[in-house]
PDB file of N, CA and C in Angstrom:
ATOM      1  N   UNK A   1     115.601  58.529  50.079  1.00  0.00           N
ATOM      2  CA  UNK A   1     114.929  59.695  50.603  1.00  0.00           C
ATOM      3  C   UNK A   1     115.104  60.837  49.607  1.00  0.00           C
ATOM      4  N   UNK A   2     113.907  61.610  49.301  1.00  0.00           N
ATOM      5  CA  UNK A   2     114.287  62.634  48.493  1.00  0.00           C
ATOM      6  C   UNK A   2     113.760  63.564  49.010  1.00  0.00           C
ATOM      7  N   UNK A   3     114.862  64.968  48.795  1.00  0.00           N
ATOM      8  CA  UNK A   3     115.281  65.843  49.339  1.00  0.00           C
ATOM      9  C   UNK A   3     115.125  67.749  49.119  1.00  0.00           C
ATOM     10  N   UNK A   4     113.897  66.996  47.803  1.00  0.00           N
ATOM     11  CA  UNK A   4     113.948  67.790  47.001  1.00  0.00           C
ATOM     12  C   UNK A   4     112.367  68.748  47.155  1.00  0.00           C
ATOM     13  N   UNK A   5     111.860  67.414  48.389  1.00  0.00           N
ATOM     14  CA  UNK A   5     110.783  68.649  48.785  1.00  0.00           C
ATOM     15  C   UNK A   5     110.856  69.253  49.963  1.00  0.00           C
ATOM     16  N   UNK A   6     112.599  69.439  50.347  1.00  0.00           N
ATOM     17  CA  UNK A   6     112.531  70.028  52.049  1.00  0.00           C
ATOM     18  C   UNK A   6     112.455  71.918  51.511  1.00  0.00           C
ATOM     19  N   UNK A   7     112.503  71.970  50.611  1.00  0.00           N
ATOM     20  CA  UNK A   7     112.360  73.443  50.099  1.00  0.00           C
ATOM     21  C   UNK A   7     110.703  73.991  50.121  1.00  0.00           C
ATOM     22  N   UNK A   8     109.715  73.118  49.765  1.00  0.00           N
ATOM     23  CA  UNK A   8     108.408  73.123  49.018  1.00  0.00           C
ATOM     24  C   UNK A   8     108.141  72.995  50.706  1.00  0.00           C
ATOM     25  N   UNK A   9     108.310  72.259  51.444  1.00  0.00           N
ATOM     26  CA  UNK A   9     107.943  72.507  53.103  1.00  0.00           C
ATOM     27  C   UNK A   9     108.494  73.399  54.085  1.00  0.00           C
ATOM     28  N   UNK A  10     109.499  73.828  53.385  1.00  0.00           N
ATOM     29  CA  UNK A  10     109.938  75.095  54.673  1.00  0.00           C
ATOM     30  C   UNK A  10     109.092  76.071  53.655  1.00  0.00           C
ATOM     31  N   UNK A  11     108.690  76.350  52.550  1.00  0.00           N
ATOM     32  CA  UNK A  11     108.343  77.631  52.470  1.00  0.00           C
ATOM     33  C   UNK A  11     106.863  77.481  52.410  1.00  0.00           C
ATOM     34  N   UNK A  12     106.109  76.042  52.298  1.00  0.00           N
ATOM     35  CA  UNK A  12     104.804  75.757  53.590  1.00  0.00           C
ATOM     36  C   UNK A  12     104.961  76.327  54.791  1.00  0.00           C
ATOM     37  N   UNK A  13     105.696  75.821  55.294  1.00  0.00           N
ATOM     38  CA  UNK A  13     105.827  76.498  57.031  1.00  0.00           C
ATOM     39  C   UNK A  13     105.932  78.182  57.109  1.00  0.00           C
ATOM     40  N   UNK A  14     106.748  78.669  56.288  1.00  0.00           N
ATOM     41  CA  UNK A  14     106.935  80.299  56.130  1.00  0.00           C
ATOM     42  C   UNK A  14     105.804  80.868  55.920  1.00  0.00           C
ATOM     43  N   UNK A  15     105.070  80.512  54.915  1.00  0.00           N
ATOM     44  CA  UNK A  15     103.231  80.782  54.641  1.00  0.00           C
ATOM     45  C   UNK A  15     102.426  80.466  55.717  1.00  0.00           C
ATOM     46  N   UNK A  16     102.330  79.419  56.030  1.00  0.00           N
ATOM     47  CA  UNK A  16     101.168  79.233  57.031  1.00  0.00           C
ATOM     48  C   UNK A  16     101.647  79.447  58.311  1.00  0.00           C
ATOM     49  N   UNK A  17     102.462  79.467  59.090  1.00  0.00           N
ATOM     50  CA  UNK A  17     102.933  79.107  60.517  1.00  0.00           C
ATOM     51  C   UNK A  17     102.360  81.010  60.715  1.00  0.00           C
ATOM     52  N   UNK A  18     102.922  81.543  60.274  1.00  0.00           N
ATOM     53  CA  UNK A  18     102.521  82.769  60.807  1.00  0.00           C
ATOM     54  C   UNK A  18     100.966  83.329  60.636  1.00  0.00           C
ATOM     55  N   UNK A  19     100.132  83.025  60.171  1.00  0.00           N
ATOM     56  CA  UNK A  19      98.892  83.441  59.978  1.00  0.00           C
ATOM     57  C   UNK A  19      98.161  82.490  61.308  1.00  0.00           C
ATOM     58  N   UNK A  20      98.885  81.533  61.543  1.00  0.00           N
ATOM     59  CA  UNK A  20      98.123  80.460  62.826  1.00  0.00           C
ATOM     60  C   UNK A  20      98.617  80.757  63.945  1.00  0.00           C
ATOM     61  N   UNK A  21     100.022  81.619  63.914  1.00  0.00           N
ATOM     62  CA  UNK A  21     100.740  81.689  65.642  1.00  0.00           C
ATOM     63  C   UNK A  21      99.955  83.078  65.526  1.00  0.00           C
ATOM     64  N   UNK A  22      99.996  84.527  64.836  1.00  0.00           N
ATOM     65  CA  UNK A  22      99.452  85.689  65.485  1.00  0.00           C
ATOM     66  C   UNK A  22      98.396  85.570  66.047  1.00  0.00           C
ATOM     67  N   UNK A  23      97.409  84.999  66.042  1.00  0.00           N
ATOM     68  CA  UNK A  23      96.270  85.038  66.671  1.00  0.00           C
ATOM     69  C   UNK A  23      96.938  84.543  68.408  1.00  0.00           C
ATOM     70  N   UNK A  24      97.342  83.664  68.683  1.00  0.00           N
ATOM     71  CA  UNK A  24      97.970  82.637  69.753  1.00  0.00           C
ATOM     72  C   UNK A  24      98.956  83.963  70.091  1.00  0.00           C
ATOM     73  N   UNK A  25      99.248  84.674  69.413  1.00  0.00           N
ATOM     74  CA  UNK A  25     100.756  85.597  70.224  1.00  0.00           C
ATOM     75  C   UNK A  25      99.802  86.713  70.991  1.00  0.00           C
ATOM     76  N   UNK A  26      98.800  87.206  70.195  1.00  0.00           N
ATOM     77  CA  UNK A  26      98.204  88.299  70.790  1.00  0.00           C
ATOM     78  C   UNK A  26      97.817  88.620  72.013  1.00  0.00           C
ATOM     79  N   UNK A  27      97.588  89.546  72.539  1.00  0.00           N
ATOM     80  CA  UNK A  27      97.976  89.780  74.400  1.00  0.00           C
ATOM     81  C   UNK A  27      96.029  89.497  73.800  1.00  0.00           C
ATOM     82  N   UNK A  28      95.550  89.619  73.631  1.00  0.00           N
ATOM     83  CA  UNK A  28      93.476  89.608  72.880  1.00  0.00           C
ATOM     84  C   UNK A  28      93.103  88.101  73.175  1.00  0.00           C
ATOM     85  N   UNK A  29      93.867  87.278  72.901  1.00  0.00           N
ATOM     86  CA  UNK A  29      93.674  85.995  72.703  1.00  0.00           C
ATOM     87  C   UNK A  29      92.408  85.581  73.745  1.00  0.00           C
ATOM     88  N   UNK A  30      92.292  86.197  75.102  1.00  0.00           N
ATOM     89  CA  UNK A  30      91.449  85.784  75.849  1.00  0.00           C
ATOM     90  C   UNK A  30      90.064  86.159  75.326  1.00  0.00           C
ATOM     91  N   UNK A  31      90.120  87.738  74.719  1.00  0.00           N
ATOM     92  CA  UNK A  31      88.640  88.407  74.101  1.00  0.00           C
ATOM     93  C   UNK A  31      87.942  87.493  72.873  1.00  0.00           C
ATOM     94  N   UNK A  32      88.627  86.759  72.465  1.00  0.00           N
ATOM     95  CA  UNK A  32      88.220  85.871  71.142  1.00  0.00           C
ATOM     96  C   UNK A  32      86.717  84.950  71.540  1.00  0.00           C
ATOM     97  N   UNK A  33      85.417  84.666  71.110  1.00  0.00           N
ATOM     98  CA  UNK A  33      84.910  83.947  71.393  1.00  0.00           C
ATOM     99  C   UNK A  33      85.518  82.917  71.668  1.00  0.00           C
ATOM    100  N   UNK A  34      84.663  81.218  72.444  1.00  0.00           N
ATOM    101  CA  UNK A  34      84.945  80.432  72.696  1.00  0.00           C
ATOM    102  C   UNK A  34      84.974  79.415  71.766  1.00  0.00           C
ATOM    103  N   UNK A  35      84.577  79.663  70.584  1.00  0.00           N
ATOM    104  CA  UNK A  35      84.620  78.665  69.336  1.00  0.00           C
ATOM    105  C   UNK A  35      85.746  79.401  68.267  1.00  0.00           C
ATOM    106  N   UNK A  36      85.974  80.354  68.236  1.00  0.00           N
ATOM    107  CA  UNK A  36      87.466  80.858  67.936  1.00  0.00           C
ATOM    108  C   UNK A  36      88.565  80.766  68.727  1.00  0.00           C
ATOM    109  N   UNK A  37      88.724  80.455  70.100  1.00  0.00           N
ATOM    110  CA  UNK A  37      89.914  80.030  70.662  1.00  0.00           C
ATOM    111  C   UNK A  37      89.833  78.185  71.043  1.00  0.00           C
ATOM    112  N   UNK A  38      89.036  77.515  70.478  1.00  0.00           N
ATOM    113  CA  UNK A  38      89.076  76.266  70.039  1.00  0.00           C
ATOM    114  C   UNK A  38      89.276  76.087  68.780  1.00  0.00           C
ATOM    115  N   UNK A  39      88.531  76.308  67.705  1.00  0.00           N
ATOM    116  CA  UNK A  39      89.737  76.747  66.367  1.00  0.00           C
ATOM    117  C   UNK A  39      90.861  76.686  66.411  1.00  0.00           C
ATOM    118  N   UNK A  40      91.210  77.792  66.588  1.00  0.00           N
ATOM    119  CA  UNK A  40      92.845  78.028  66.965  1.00  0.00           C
ATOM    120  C   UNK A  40      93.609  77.031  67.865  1.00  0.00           C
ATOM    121  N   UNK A  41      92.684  76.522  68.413  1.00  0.00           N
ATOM    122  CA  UNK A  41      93.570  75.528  69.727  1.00  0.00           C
ATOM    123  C   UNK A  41      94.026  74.005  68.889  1.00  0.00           C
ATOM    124  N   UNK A  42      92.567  73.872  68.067  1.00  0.00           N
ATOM    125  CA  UNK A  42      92.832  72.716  67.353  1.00  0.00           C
ATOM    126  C   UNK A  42      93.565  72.396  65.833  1.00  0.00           C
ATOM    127  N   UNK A  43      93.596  73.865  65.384  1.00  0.00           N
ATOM    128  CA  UNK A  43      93.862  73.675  64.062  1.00  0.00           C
ATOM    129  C   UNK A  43      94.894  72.839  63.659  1.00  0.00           C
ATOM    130  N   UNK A  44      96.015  72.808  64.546  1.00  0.00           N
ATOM    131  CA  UNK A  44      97.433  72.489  64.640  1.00  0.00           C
ATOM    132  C   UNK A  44      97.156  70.388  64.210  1.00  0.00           C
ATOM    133  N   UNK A  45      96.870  70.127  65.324  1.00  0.00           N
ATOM    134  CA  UNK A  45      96.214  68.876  65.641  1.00  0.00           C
ATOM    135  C   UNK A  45      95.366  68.196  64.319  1.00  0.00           C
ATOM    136  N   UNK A  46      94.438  68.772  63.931  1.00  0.00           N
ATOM    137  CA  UNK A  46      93.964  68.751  63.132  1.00  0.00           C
ATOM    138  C   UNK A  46      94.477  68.456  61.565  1.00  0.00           C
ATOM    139  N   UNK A  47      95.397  69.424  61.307  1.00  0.00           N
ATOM    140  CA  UNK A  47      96.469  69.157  60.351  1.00  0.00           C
ATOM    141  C   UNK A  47      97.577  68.189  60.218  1.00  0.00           C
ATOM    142  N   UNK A  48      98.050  68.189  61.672  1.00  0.00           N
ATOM    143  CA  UNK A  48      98.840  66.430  61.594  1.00  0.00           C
ATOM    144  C   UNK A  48      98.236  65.508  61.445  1.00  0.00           C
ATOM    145  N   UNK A  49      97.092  65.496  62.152  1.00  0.00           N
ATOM    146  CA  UNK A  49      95.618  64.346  61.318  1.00  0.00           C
ATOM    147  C   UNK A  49      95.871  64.188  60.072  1.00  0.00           C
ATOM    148  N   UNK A  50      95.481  65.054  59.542  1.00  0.00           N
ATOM    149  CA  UNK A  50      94.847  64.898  58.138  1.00  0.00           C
ATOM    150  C   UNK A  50      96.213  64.233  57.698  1.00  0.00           C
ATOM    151  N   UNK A  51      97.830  65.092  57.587  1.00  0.00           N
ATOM    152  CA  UNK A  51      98.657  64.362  57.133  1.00  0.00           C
ATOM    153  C   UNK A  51      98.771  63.056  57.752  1.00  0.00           C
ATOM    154  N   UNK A  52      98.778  62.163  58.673  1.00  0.00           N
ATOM    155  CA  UNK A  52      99.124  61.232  58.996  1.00  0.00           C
ATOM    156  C   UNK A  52      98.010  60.261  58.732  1.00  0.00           C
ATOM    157  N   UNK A  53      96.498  60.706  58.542  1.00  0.00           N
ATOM    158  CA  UNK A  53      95.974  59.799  57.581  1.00  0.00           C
ATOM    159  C   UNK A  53      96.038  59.708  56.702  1.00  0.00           C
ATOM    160  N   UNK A  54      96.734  60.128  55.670  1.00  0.00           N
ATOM    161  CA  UNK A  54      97.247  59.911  54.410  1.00  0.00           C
ATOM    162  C   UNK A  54      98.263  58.723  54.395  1.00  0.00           C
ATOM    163  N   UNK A  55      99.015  59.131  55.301  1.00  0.00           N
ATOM    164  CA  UNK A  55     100.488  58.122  55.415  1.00  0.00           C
ATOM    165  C   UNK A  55      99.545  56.909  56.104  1.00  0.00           C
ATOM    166  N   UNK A  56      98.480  56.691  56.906  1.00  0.00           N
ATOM    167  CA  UNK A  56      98.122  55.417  57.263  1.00  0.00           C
ATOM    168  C   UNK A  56      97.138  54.371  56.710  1.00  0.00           C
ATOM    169  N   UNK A  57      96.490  55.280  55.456  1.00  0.00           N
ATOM    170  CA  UNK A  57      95.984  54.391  54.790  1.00  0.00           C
ATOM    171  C   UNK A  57      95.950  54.455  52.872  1.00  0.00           C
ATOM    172  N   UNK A  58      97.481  54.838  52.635  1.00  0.00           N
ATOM    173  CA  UNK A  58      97.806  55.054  51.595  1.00  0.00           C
ATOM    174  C   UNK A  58      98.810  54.554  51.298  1.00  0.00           C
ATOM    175  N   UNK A  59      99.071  53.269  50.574  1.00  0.00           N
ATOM    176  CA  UNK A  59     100.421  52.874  50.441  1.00  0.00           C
ATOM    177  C   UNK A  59     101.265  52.677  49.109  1.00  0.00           C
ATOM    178  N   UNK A  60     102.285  53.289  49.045  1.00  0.00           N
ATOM    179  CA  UNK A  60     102.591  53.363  47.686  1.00  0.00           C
ATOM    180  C   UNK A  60     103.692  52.265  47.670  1.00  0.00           C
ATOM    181  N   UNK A  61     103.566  51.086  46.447  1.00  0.00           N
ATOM    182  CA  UNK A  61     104.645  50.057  46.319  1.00  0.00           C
ATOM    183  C   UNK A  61     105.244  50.465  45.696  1.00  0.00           C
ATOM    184  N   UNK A  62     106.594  50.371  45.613  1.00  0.00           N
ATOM    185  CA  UNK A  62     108.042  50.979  45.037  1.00  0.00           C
ATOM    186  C   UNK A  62     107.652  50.652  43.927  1.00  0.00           C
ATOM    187  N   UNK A  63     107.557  48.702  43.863  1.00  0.00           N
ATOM    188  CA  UNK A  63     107.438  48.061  42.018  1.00  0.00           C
ATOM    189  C   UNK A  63     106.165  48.547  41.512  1.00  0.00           C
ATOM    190  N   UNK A  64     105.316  48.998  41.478  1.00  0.00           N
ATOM    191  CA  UNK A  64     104.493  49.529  41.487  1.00  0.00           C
ATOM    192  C   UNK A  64     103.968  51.106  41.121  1.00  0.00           C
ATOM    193  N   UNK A  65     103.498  51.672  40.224  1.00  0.00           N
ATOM    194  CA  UNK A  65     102.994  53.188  40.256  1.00  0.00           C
ATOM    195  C   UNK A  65     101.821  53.547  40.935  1.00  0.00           C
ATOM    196  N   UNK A  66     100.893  52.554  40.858  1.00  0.00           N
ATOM    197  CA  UNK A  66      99.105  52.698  41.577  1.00  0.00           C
ATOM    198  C   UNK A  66      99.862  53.024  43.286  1.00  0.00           C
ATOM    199  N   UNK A  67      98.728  54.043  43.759  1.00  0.00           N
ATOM    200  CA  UNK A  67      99.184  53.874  45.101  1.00  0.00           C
ATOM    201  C   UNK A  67      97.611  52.932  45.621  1.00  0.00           C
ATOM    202  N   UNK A  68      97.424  51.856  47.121  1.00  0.00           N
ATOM    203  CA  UNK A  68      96.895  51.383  47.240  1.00  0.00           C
ATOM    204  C   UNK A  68      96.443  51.429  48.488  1.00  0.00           C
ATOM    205  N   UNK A  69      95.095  51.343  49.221  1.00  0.00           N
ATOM    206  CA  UNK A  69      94.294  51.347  50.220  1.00  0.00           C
ATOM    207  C   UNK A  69      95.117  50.387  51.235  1.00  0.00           C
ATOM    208  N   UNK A  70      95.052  50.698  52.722  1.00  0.00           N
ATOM    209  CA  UNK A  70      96.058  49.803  53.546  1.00  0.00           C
ATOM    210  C   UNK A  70      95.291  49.627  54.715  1.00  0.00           C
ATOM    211  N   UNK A  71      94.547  48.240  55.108  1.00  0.00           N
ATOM    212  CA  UNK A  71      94.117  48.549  56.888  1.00  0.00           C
ATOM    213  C   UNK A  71      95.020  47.284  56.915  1.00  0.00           C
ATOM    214  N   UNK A  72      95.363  47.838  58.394  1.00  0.00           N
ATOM    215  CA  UNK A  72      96.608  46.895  59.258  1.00  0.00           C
ATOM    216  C   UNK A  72      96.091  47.925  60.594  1.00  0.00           C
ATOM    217  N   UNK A  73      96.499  46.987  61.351  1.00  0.00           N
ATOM    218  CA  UNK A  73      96.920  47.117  62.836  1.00  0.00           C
ATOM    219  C   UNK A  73      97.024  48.889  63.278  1.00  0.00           C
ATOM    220  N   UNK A  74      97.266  49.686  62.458  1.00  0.00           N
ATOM    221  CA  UNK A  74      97.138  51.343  62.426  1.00  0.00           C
ATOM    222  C   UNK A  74      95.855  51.752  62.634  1.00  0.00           C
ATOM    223  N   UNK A  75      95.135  51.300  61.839  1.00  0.00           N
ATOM    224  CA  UNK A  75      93.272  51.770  61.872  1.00  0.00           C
ATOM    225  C   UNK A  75      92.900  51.153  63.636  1.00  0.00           C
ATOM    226  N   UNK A  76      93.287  49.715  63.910  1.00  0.00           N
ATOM    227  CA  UNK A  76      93.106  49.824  65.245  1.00  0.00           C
ATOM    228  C   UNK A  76      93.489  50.455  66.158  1.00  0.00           C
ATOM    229  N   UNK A  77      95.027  51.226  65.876  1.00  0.00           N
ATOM    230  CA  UNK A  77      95.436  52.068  67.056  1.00  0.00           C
ATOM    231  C   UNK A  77      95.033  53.365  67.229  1.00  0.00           C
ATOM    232  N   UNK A  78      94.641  53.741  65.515  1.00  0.00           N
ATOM    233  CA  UNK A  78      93.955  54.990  65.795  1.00  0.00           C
ATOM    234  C   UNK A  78      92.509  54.850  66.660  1.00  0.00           C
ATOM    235  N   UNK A  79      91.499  53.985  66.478  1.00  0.00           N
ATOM    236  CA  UNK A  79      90.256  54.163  66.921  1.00  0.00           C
ATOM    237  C   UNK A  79      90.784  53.642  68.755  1.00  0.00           C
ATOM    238  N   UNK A  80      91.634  53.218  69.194  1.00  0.00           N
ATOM    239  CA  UNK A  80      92.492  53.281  70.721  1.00  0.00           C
ATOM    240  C   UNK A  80      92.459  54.447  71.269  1.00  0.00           C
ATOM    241  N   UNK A  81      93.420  55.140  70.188  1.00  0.00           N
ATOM    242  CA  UNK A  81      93.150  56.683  70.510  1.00  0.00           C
ATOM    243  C   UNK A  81      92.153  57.787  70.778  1.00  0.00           C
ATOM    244  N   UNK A  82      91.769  57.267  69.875  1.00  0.00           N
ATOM    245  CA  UNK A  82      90.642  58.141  70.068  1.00  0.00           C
ATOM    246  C   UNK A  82      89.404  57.646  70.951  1.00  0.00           C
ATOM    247  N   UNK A  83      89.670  56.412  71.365  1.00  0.00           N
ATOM    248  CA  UNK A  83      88.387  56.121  72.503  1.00  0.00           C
ATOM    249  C   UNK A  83      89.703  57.042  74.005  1.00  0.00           C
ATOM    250  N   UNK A  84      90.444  56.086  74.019  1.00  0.00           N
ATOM    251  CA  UNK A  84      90.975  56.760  75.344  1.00  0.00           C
ATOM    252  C   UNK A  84      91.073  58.084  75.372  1.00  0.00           C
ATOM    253  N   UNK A  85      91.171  58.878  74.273  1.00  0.00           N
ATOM    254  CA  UNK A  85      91.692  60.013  74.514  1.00  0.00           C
ATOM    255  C   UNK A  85      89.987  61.135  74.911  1.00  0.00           C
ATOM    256  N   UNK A  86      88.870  60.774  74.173  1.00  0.00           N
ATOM    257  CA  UNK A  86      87.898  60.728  74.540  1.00  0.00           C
ATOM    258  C   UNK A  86      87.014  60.602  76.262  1.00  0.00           C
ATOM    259  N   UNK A  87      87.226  59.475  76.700  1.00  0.00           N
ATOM    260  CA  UNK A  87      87.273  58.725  77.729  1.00  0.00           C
ATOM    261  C   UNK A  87      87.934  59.466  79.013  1.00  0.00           C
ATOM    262  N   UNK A  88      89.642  59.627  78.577  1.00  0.00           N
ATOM    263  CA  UNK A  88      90.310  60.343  79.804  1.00  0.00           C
ATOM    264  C   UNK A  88      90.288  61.652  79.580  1.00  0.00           C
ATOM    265  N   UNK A  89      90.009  62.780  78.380  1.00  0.00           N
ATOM    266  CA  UNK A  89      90.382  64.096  77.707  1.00  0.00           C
ATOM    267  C   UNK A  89      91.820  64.239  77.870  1.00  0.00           C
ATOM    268  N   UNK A  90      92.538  63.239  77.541  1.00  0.00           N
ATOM    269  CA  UNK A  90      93.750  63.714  76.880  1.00  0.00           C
ATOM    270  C   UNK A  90      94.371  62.461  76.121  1.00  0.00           C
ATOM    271  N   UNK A  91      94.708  63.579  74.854  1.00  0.00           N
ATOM    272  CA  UNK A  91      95.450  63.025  73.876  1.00  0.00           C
ATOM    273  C   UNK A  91      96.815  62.316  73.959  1.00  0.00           C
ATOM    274  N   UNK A  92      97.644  62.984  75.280  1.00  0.00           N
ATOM    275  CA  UNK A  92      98.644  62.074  75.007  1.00  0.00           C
ATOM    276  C   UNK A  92      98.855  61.018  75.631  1.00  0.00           C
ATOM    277  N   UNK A  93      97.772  60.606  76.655  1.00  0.00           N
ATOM    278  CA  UNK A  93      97.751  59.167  77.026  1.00  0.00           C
ATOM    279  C   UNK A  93      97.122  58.744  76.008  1.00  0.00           C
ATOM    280  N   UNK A  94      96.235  58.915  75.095  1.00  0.00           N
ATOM    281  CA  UNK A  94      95.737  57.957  73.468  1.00  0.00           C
ATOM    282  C   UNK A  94      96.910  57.405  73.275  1.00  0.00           C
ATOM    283  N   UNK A  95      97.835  58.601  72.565  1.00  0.00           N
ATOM    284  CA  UNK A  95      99.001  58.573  71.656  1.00  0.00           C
ATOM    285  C   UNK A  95      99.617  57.266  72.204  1.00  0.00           C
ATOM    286  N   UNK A  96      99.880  57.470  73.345  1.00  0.00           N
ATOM    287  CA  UNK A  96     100.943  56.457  74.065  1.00  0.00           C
ATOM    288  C   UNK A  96     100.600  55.426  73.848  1.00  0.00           C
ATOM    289  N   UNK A  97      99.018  55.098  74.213  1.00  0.00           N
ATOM    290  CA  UNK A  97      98.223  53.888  73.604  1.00  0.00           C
ATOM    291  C   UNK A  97      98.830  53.318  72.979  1.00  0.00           C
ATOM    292  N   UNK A  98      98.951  54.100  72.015  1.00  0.00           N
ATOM    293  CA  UNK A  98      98.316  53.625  70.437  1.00  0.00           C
ATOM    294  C   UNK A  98      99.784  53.154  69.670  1.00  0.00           C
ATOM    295  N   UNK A  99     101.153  53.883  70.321  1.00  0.00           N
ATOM    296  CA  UNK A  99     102.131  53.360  69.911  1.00  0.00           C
ATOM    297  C   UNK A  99     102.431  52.292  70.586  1.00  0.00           C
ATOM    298  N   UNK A 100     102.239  52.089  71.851  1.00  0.00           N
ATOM    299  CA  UNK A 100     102.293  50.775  72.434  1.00  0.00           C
ATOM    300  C   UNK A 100     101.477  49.936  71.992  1.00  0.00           C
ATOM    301  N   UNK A 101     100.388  50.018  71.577  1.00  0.00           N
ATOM    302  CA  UNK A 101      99.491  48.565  70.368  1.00  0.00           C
ATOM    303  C   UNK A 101     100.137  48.278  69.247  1.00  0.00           C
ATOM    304  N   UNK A 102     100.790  49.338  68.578  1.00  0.00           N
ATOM    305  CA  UNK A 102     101.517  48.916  66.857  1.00  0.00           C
ATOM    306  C   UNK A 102     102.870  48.489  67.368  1.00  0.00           C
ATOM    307  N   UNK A 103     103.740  49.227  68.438  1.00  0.00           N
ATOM    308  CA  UNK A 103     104.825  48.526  68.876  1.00  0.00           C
ATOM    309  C   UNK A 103     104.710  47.005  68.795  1.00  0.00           C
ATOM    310  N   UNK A 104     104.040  46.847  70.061  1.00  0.00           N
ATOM    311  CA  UNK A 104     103.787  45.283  70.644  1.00  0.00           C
ATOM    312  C   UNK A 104     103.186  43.837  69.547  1.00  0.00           C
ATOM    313  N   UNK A 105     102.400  44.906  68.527  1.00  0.00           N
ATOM    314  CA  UNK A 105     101.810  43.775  67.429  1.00  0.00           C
ATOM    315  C   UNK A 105     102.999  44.145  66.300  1.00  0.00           C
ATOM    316  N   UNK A 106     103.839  45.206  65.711  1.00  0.00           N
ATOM    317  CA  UNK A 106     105.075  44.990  64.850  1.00  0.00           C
ATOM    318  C   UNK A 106     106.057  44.039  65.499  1.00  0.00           C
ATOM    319  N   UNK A 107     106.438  43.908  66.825  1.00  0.00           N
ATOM    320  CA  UNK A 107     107.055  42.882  68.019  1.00  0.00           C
ATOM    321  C   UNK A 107     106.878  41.333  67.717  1.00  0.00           C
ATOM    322  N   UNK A 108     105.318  41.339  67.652  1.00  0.00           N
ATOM    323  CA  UNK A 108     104.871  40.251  67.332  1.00  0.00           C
ATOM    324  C   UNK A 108     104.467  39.351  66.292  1.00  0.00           C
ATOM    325  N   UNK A 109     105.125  40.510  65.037  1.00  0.00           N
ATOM    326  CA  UNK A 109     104.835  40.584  63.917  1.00  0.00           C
ATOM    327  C   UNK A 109     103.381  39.899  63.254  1.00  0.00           C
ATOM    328  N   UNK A 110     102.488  40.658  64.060  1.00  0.00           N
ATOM    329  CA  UNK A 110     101.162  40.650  63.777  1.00  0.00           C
ATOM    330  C   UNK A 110     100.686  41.874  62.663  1.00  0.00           C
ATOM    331  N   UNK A 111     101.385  43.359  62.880  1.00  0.00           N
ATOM    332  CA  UNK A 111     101.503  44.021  61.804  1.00  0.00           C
ATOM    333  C   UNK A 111     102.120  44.641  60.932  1.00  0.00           C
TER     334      UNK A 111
END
C-alpha cells in the first residue's frame, strides 16, 4: 500500500468538499431552482461513480506496466444496480444487490 498519496487526497478533499457542502449548508437551499438542487444532490454520487469505474474496469498487473481493460462479474452487478435502483428509486437496495451478486459469484468462484 502506498501512502504517499494520503496527502494529494486530503488536500483534494480541503479544495473541493467546501465549494460542494456551502451550497447544501445554506438556510437558501430551498430558493435554488429544481435542476440546481439536483445537481447538488447528485454531484457527490456521481463522483464515486466515476472513481469506482475506473477501479472496475481498469486493471493494473503488478508483472506488468500496461494497465488493461477488465469485464468480470462487476459490469453485471453494476447494470443490477442500476436496473433495481431505477425500478424501486433507491440506490441502496441496487447497492445491496449488487454486492450480494459479486459476493455469491466470488463464493462461487465464478468471479
Amino acid at each position: 500500500m502506498d501512502f504517499g498519496l494520503i496527502p494529494l487526497a486530503l488536500l483534494m478533499a480541503a479544495v473541493t468538499y467546501p465549494w460542494r457542502a456551502l451550497p447544501l449548508l445554506s438556510a437558501h437551499i430551498h430558493r435554488l431552482p429544481p435542476v440546481a438542487r439536483d445537481y447538488l444532490r447528485l454531484v457527490g454520487p456521481a463522483m464515486l461513480a466515476t472513481l469506482a469505474a475506473v477501479n472496475l474496469a481498469v486493471v493494473v498487473d503488478p508483472t506488468r506496466t500496461e494497465r488493461t481493460f477488465h469485464i468480470g462479474i462487476e459490469w453485471l452487478a453494476v447494470g443490477l444496480c442500476v436496473a433495481v435502483a431505477a425500478a424501486r428509486r433507491s440506490l441502496l437496495i441496487g447497492l445491496i444487490g449488487a454486492v450480494v451478486l459479486v459476493a455469491a459469484a466470488r463464493a462461487m468462484s465464478i468471479g
